[in-house]
C-alpha atoms as a PDB file:
ATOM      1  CA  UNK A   1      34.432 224.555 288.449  1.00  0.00           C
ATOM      2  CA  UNK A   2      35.355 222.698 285.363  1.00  0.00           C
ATOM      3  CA  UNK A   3      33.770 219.798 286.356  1.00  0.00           C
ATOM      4  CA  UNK A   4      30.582 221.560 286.935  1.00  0.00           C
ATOM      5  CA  UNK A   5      30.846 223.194 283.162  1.00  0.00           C
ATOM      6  CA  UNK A   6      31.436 219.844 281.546  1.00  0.00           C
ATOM      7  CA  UNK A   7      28.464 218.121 283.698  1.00  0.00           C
ATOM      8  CA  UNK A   8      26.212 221.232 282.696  1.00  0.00           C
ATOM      9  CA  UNK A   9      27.664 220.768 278.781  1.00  0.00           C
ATOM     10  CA  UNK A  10      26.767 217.050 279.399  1.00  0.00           C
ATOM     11  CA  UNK A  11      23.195 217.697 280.004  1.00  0.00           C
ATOM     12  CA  UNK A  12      22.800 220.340 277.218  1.00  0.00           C
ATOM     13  CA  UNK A  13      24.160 217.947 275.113  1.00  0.00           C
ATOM     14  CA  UNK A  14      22.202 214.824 275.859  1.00  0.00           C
ATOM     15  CA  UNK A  15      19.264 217.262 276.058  1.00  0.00           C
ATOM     16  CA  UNK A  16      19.681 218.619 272.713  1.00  0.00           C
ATOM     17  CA  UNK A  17      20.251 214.506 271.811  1.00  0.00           C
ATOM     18  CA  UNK A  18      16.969 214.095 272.663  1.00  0.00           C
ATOM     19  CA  UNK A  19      15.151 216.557 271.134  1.00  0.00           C
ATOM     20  CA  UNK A  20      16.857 215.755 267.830  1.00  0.00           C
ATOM     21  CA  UNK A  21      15.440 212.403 268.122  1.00  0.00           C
ATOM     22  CA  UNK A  22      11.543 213.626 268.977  1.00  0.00           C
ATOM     23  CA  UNK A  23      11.778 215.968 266.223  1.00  0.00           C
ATOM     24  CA  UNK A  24      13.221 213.295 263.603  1.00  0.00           C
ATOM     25  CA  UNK A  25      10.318 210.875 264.862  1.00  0.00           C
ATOM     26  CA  UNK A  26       7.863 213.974 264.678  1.00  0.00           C
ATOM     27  CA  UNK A  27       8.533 214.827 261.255  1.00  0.00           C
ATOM     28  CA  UNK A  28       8.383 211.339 259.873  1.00  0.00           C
ATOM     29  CA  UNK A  29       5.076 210.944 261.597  1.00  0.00           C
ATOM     30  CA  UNK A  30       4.043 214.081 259.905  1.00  0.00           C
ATOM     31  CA  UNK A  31       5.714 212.785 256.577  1.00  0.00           C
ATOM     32  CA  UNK A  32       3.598 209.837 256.961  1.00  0.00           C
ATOM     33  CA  UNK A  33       0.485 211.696 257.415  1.00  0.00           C
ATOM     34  CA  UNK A  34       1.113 213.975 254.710  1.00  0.00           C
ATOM     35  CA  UNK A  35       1.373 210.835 252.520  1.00  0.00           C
ATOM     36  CA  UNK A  36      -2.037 209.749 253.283  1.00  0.00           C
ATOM     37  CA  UNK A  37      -4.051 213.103 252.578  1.00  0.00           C
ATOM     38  CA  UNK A  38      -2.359 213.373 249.548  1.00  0.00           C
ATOM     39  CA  UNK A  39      -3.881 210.148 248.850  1.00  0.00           C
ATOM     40  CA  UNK A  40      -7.269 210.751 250.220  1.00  0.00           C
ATOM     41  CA  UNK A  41      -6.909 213.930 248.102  1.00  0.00           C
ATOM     42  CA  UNK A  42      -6.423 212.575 244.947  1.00  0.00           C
ATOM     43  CA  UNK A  43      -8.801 209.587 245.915  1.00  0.00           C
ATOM     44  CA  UNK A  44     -11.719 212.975 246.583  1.00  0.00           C
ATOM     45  CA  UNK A  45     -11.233 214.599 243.584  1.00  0.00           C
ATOM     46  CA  UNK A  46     -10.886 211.621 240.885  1.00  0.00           C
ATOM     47  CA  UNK A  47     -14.492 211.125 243.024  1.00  0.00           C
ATOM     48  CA  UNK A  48     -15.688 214.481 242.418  1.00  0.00           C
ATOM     49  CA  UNK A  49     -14.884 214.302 238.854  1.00  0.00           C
ATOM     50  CA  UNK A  50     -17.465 211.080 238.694  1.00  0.00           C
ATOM     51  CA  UNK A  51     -19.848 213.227 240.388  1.00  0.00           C
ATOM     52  CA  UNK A  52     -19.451 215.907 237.612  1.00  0.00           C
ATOM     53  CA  UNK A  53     -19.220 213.999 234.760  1.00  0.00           C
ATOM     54  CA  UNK A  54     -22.712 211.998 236.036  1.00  0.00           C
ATOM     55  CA  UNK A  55     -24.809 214.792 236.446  1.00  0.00           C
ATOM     56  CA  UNK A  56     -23.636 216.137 233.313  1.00  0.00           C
ATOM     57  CA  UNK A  57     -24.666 213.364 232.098  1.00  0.00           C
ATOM     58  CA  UNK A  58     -28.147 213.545 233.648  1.00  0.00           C
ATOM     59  CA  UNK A  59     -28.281 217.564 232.961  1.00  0.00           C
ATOM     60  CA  UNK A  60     -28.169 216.389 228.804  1.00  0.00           C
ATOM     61  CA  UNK A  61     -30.233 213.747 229.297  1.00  0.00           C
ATOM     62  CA  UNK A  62     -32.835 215.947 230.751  1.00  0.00           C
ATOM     63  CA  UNK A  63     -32.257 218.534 228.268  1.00  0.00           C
ATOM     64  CA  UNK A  64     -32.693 215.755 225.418  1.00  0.00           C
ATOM     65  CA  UNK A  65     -36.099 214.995 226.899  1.00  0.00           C
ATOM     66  CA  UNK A  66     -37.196 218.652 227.565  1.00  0.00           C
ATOM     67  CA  UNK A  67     -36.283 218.661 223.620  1.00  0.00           C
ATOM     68  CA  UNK A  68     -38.601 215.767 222.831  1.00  0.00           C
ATOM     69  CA  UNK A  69     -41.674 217.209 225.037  1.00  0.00           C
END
């Protein structure tokens, strides 16, 4: 009966050995991932803000010549 315990405390243990592992793997995956939307984040807005600042740019322009007419 002992036996049986330590064989079914064996198998818990290796199981719980192995989920450890897939879940240390998944989070650095996810780390990883993480990493690179942050990027692309900060890669969309510096973007966005050379949208804005162009069609500002544009909108005074326009105005400028609206002025002239």
């Amino acid at each position: 009966m002992a036996n049986f315990d330590l064989d079914q405390l064996e198998q818990q243990v290796n199981a719980l050995i192995r989920l450890s592992q897939r879940l240390r793997d998944e989070n650095a995956s996810l780390r990883v991932r993480q990493e690179s939307l942050v990027t692309e984040r900060s890669e969309l807005i510096e973007k966005t803000e050379q949208a804005r600042s162009r069609v500002e740019a544009m909108l005074s322009r326009l105005r400028a010549m609206e002025e002239n007419l």
